[in-house]
C-alpha atoms as a PDB file:
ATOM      1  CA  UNK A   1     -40.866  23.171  -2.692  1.00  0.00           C
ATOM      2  CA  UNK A   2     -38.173  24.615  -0.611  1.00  0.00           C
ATOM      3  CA  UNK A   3     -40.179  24.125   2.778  1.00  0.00           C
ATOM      4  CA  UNK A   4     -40.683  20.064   1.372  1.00  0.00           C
ATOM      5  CA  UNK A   5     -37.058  19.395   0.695  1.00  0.00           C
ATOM      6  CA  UNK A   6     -36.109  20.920   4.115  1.00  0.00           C
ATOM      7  CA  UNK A   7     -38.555  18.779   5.954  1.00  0.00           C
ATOM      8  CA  UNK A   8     -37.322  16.019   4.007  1.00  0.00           C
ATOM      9  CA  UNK A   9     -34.264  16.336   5.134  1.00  0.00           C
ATOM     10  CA  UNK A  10     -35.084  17.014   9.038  1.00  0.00           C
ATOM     11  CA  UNK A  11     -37.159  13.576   8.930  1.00  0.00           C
ATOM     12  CA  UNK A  12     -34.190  11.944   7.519  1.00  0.00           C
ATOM     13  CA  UNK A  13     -32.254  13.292  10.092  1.00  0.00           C
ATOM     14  CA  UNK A  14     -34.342  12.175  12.775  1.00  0.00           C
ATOM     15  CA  UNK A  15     -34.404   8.519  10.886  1.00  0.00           C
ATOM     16  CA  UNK A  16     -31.022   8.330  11.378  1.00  0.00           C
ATOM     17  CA  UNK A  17     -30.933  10.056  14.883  1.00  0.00           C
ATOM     18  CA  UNK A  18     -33.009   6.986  15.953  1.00  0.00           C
ATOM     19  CA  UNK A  19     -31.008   4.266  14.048  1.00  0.00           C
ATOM     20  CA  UNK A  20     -28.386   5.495  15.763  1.00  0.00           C
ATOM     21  CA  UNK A  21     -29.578   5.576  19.322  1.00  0.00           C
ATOM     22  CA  UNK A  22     -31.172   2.153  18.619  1.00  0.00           C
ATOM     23  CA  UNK A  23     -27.771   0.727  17.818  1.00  0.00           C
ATOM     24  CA  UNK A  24     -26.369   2.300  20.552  1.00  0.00           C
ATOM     25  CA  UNK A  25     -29.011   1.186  23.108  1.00  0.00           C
ATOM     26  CA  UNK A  26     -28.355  -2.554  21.963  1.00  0.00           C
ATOM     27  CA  UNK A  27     -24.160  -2.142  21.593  1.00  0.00           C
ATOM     28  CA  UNK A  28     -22.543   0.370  23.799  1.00  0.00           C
ATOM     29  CA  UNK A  29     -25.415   0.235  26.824  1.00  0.00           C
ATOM     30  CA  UNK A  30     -26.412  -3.345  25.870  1.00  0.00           C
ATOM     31  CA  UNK A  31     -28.019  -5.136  29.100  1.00  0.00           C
ATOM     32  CA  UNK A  32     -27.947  -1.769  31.332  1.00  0.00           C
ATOM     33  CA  UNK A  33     -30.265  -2.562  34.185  1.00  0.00           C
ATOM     34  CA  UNK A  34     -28.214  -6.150  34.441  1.00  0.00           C
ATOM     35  CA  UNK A  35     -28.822  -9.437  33.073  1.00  0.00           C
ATOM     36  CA  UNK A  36     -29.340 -13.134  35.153  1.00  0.00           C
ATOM     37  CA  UNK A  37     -28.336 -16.579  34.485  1.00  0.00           C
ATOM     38  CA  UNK A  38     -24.415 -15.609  34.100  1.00  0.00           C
ATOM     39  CA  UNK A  39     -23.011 -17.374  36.987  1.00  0.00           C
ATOM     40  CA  UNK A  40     -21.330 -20.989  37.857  1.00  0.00           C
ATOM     41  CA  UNK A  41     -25.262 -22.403  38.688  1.00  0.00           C
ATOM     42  CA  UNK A  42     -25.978 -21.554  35.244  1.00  0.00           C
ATOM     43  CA  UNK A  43     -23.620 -21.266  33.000  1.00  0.00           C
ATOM     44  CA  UNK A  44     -19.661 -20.740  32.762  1.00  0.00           C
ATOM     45  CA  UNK A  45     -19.564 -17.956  30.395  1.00  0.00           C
ATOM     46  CA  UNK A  46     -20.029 -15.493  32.765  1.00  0.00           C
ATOM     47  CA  UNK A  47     -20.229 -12.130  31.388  1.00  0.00           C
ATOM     48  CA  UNK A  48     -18.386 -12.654  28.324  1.00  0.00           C
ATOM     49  CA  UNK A  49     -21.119 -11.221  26.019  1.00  0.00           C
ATOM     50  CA  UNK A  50     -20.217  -7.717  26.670  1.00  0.00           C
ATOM     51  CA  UNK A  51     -16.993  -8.010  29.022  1.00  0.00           C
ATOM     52  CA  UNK A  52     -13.145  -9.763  28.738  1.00  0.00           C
ATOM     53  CA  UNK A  53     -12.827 -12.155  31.506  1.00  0.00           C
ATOM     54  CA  UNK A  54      -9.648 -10.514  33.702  1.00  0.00           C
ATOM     55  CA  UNK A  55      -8.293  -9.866  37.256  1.00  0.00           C
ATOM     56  CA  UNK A  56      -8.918  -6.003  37.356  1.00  0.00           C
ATOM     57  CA  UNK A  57     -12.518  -6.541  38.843  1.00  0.00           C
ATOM     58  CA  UNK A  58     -13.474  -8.716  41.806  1.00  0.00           C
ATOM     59  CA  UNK A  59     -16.209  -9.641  43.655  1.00  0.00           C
ATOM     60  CA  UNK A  60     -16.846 -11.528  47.105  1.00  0.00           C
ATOM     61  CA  UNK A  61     -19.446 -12.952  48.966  1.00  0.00           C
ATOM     62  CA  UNK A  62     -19.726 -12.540  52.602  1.00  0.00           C
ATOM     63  CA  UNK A  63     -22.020 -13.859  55.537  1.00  0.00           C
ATOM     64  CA  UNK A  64     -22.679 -16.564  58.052  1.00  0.00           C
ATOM     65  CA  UNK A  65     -21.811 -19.798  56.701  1.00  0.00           C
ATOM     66  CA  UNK A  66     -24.211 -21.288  59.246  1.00  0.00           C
ATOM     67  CA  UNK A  67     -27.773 -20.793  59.213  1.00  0.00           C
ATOM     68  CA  UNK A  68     -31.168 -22.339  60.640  1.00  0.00           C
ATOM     69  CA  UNK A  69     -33.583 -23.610  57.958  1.00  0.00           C
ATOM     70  CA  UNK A  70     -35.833 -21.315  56.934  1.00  0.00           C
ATOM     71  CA  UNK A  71     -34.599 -17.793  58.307  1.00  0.00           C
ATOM     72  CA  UNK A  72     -33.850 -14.913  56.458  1.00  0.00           C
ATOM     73  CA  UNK A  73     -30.137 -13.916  56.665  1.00  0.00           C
ATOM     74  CA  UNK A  74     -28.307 -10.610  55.424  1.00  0.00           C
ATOM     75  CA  UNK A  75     -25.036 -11.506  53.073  1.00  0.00           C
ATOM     76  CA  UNK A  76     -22.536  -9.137  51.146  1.00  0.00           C
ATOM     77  CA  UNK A  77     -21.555  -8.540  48.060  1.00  0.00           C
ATOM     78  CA  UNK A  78     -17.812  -7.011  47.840  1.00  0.00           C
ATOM     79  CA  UNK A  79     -16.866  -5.416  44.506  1.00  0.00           C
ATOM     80  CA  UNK A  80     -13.806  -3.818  43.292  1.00  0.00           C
ATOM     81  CA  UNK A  81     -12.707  -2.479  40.503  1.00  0.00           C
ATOM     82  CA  UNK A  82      -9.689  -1.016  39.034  1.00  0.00           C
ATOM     83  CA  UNK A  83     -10.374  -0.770  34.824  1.00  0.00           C
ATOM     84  CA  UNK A  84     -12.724   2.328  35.229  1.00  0.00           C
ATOM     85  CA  UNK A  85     -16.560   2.284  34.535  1.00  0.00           C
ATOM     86  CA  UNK A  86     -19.919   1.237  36.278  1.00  0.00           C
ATOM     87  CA  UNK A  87     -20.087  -1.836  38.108  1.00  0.00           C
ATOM     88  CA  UNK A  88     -22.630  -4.219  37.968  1.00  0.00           C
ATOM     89  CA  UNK A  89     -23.257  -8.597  39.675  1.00  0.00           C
ATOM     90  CA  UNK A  90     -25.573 -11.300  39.504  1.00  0.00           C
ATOM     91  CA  UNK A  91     -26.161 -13.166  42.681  1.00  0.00           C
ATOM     92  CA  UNK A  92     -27.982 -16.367  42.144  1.00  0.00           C
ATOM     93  CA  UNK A  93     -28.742 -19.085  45.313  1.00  0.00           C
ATOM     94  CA  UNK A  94     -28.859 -23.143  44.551  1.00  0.00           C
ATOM     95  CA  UNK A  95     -31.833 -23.873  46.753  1.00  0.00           C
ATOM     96  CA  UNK A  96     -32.685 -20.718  49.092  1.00  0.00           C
ATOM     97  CA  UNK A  97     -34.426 -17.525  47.704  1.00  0.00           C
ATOM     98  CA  UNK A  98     -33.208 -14.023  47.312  1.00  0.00           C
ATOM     99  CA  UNK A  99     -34.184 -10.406  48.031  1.00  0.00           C
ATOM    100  CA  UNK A 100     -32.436  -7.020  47.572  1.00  0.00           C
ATOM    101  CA  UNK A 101     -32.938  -5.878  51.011  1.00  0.00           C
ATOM    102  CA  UNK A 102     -31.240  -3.368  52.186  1.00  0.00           C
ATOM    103  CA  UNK A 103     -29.657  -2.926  48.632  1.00  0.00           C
ATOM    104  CA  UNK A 104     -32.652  -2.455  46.615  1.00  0.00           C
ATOM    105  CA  UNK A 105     -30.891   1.278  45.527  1.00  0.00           C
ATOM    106  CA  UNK A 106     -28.417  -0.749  43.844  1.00  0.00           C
ATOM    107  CA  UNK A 107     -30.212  -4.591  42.866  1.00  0.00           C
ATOM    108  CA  UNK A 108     -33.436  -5.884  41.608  1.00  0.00           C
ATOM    109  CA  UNK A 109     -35.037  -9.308  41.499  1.00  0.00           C
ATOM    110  CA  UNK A 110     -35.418 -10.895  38.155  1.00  0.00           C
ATOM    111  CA  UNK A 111     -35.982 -14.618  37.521  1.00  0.00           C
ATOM    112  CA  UNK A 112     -35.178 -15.710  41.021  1.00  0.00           C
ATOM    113  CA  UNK A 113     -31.511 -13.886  40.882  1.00  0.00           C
ATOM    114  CA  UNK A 114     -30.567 -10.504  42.089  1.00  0.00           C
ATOM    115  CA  UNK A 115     -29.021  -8.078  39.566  1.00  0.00           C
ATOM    116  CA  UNK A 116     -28.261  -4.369  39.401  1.00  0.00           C
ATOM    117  CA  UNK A 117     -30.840  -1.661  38.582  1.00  0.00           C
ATOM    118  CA  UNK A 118     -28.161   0.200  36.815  1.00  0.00           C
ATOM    119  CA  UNK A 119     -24.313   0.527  36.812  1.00  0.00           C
ATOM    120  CA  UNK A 120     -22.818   1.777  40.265  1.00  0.00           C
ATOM    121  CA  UNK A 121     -20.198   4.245  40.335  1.00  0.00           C
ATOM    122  CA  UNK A 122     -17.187   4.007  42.491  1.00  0.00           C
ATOM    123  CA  UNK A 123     -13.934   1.865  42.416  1.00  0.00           C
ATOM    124  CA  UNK A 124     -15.444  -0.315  45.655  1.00  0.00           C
ATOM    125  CA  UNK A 125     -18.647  -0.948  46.991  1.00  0.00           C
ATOM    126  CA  UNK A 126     -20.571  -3.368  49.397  1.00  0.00           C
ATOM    127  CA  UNK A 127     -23.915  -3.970  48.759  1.00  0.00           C
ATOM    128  CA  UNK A 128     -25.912  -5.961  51.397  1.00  0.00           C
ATOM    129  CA  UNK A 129     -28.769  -8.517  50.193  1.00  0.00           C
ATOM    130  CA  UNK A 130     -31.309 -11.259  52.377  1.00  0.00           C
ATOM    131  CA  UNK A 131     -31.038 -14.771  51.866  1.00  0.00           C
ATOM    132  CA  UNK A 132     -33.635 -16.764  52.784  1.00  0.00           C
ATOM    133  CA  UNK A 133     -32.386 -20.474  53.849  1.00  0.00           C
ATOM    134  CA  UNK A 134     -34.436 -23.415  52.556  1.00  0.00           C
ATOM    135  CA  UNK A 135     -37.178 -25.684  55.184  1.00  0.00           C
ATOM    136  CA  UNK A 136     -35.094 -28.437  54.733  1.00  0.00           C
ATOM    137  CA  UNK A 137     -31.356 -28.945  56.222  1.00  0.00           C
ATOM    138  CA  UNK A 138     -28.565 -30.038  54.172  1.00  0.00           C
ATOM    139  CA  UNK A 139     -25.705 -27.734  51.824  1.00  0.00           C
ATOM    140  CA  UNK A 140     -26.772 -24.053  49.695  1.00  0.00           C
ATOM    141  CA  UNK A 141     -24.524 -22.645  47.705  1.00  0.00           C
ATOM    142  CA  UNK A 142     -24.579 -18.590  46.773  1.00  0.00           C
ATOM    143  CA  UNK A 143     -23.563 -17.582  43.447  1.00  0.00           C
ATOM    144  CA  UNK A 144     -22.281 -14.639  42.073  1.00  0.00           C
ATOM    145  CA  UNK A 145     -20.631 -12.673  38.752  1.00  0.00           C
ATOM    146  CA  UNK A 146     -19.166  -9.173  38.986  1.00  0.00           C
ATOM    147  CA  UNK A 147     -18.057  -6.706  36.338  1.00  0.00           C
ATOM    148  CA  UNK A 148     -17.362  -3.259  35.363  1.00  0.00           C
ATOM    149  CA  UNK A 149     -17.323  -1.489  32.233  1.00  0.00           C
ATOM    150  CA  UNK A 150     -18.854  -1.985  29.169  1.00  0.00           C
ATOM    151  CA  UNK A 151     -16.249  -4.002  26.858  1.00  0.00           C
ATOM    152  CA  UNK A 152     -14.130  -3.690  30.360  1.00  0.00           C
ATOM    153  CA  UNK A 153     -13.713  -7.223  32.728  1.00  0.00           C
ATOM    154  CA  UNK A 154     -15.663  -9.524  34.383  1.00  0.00           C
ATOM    155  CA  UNK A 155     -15.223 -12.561  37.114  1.00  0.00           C
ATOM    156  CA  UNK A 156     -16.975 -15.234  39.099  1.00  0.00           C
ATOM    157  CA  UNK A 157     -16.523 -14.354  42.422  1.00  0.00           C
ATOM    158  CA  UNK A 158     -15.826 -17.633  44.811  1.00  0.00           C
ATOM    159  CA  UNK A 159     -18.818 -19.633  45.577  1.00  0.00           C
ATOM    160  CA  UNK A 160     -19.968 -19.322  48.912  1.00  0.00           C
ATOM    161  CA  UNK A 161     -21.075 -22.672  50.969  1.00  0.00           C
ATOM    162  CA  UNK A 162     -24.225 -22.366  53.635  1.00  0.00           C
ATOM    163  CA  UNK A 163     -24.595 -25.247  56.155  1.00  0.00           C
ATOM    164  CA  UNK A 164     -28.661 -25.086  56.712  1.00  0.00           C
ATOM    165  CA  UNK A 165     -29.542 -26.762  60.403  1.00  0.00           C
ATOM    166  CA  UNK A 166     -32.284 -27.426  62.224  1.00  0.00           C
ATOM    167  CA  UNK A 167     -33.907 -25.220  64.364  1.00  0.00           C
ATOM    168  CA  UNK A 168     -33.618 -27.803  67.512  1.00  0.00           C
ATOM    169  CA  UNK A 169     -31.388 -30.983  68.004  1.00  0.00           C
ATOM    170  CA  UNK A 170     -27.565 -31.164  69.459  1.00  0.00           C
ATOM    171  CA  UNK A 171     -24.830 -30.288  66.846  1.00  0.00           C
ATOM    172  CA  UNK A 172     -21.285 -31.661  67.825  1.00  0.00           C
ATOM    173  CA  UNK A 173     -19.846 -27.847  68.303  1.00  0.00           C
ATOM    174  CA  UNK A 174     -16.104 -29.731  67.833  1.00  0.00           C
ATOM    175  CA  UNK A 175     -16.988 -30.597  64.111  1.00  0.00           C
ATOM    176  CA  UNK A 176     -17.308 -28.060  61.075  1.00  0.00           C
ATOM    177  CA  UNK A 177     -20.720 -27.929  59.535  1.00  0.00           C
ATOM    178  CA  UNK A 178     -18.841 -26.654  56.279  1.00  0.00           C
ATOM    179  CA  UNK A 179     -16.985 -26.740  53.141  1.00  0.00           C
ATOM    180  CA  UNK A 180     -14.574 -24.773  51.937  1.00  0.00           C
ATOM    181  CA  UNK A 181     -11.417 -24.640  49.661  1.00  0.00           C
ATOM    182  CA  UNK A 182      -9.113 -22.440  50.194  1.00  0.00           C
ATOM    183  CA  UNK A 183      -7.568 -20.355  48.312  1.00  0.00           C
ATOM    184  CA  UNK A 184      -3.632 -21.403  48.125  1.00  0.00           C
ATOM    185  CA  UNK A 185      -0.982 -19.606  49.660  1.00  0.00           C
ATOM    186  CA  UNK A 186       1.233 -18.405  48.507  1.00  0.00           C
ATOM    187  CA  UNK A 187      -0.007 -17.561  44.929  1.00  0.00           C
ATOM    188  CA  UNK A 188       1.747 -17.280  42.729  1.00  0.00           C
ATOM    189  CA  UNK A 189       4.003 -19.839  43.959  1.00  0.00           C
ATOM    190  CA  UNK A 190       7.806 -21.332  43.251  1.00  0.00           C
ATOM    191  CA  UNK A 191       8.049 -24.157  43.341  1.00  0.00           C
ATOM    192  CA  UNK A 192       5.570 -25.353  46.511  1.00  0.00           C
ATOM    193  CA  UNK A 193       2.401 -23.872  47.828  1.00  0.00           C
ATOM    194  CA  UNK A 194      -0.220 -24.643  50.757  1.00  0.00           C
ATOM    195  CA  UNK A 195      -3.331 -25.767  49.385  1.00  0.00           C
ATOM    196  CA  UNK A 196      -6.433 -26.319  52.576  1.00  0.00           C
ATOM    197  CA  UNK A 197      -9.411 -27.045  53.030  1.00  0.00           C
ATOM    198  CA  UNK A 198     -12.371 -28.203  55.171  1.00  0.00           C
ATOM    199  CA  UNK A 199     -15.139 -31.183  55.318  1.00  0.00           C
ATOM    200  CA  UNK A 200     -18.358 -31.367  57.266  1.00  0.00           C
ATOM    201  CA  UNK A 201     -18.651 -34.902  57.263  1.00  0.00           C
ATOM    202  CA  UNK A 202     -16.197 -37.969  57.094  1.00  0.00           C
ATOM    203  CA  UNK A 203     -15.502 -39.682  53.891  1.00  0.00           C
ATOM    204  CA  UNK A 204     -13.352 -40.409  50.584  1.00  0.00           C
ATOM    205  CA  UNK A 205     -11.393 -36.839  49.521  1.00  0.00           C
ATOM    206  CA  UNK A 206      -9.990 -36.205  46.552  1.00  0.00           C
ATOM    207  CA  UNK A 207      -7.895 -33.434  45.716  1.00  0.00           C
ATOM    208  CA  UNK A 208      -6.198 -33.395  42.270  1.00  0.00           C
ATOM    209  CA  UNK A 209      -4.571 -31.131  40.665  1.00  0.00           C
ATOM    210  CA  UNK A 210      -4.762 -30.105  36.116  1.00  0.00           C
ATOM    211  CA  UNK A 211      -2.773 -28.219  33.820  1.00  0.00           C
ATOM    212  CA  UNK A 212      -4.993 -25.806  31.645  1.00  0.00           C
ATOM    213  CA  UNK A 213      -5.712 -28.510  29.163  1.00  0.00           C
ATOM    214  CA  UNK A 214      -7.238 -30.267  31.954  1.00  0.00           C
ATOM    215  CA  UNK A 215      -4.726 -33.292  31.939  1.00  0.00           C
ATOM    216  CA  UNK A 216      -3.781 -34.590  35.145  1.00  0.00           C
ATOM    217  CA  UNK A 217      -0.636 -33.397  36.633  1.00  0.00           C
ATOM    218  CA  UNK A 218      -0.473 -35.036  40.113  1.00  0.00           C
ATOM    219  CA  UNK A 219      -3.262 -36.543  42.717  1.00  0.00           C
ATOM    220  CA  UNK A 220      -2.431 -35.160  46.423  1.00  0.00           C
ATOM    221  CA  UNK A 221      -5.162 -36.417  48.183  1.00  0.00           C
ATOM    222  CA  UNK A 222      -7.318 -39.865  47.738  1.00  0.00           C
ATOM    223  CA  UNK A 223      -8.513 -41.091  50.812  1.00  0.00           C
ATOM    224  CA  UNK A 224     -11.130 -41.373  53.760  1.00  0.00           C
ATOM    225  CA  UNK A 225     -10.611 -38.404  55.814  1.00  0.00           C
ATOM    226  CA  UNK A 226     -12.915 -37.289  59.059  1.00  0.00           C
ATOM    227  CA  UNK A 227     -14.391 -33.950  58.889  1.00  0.00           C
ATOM    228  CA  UNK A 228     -11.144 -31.310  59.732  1.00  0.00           C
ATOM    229  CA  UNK A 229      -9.499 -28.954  58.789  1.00  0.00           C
ATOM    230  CA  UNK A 230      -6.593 -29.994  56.371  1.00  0.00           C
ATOM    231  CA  UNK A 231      -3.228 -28.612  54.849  1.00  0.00           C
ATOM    232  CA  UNK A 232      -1.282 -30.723  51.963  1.00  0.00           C
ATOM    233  CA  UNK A 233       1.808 -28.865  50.399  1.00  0.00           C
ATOM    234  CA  UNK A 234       1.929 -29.272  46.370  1.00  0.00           C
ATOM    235  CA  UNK A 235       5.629 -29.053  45.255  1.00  0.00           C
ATOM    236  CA  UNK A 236       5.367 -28.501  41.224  1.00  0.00           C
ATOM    237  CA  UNK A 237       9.355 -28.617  41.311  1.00  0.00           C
ATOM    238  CA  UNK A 238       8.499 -31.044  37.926  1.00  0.00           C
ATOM    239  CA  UNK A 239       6.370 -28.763  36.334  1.00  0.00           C
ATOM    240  CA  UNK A 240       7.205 -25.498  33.810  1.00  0.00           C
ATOM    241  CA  UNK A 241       5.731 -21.958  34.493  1.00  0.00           C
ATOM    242  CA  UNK A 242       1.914 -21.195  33.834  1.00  0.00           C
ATOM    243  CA  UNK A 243      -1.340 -21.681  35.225  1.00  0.00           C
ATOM    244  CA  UNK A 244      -2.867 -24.680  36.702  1.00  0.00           C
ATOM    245  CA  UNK A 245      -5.787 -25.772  38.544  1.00  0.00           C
ATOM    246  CA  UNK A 246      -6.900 -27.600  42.166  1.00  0.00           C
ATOM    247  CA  UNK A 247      -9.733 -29.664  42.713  1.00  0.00           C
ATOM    248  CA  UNK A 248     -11.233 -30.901  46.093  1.00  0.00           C
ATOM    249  CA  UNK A 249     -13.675 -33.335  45.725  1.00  0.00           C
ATOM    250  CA  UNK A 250     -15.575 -35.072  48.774  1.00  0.00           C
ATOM    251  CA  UNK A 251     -18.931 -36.716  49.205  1.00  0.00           C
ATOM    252  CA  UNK A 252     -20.371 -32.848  50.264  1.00  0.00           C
ATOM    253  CA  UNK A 253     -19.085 -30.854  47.194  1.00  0.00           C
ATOM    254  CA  UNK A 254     -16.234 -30.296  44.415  1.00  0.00           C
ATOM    255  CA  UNK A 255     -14.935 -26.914  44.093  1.00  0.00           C
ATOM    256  CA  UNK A 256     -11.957 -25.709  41.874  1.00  0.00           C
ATOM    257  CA  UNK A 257      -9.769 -23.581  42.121  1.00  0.00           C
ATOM    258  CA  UNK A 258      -6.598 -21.542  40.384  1.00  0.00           C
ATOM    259  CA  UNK A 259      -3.119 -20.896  41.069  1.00  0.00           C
ATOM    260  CA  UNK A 260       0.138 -19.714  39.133  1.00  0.00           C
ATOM    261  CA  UNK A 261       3.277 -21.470  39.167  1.00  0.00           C
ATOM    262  CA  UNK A 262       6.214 -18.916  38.402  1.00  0.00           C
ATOM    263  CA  UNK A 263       9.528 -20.280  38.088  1.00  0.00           C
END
């Protein structure tokens, strides 16, 4: 009777060993080889499942932002950290396709995205990846989410904009075969900032500016404009402390961006 009651109680104990580590698995580790479908091409939630959306990680894309259709092309992911914990990204593409690469120790391929195998250690980190550029010319856009630490932060990193070409024919060296919003400077700002940006092709531009209700707060820009390279100074003299955001909108894209007015 003695010897039942004891293994009684070991089996119980090993019921609630594994209750425990099953909880565990699906709280505290939840998603620990990565998860896809988290960035701006899917969704805008990011990360907030298991992370706080906040400044103390960030991420960057880097590579060409020209490429011939149909070549494979190594990019960058940048991440930083500063809230402790493992890293982790999803990189998703708009119309190419995606490989780890030289990477594969850190990412894997799952539903046409690139994720990471498991957290990776370290503060900062560049992890290299292939993109492979579409048949057909025209605008790609690369994707990606960083974050680090369970329960710690998360954030998109900016969208990066690919210009796929033909192989052959002339291209007018003088024009930019891009676009790209800038970032403005500087930022935080009181009370005016430089806000550029750059077109691939002529037409109507847009750039508009919302508080974080989304009401509009002033239009800087509506207009036919040839591809350039352009600078327009926002002066929020009229406006109160806190954060707003900066759209560019052209016949090409619409990106958005955010700045901080501190008064």
């Amino acid at each position: 009777m003695k010897n039942f009651l004891h293994f009684k109680k070991e089996l119980l104990l090993s019921v609630v060993v594994i209750f425990l580590i099953t909880v565990l698995s699906s709280t505290l580790f939840a998603y620990p080889t990565g998860i896809t479908g988290r960035t701006l091409k899917s969704i805008t939630t990011g990360c907030s499942s298991c992370h706080t959306q906040g400044a103390q990680v960030t991420g960057t894309l880097t590579g060409p932002d020209t490429v011939l259709a149909g070549s494979t092309v190594a990019y960058t992911i940048n991440i930083s950290h500063t809230n402790g914990g493992l890293m982790g990204c999803d990189i998703a593409v708009q119309r190419g396709t995606l490989a780890v690469g030289s990477g594969g120790t850190y990412l894997r391929s799952a539903s046409g995205e690139l994720t990471h195998i498991a957290g990776i250690s370290g503060s900062s980190i560049q992890i290299s990846f292939n993109y492979t550029a579409p048949t057909s010319i025209g605008w790609d856009t690369l994707y990606a989410t960083v974050d680090a630490a369970h329960s710690g932060n998360w954030a998109f990193a900016p969208n990066m904009h690919i210009y796929v070409k033909n192989v052959s024919g002339i291209i007018n060296q003088n024009l930019p075969l891009y676009f790209r919003l800038n970032q403005n400077y500087p930022n935080p700002f009181n009370p005016t900032t430089q806000i550029s940006f750059t077109t691939g092709s002529a037409g109507n531009v847009k750039l508009i500016v919302y508080d974080i209700l989304g009401n509009e707060v002033a239009t800087l820009l509506n207009e036919k404009k040839d591809a350039g390279y352009y600078e327009i100074e926002f002066n929020a003299n009229y406006l109160s402390s806190g954060v707003y955001f900066y759209k560019l909108e052209t016949n090409q894209m619409t990106d958005i961006k955010r700045m901080t007015l501190l008064k």
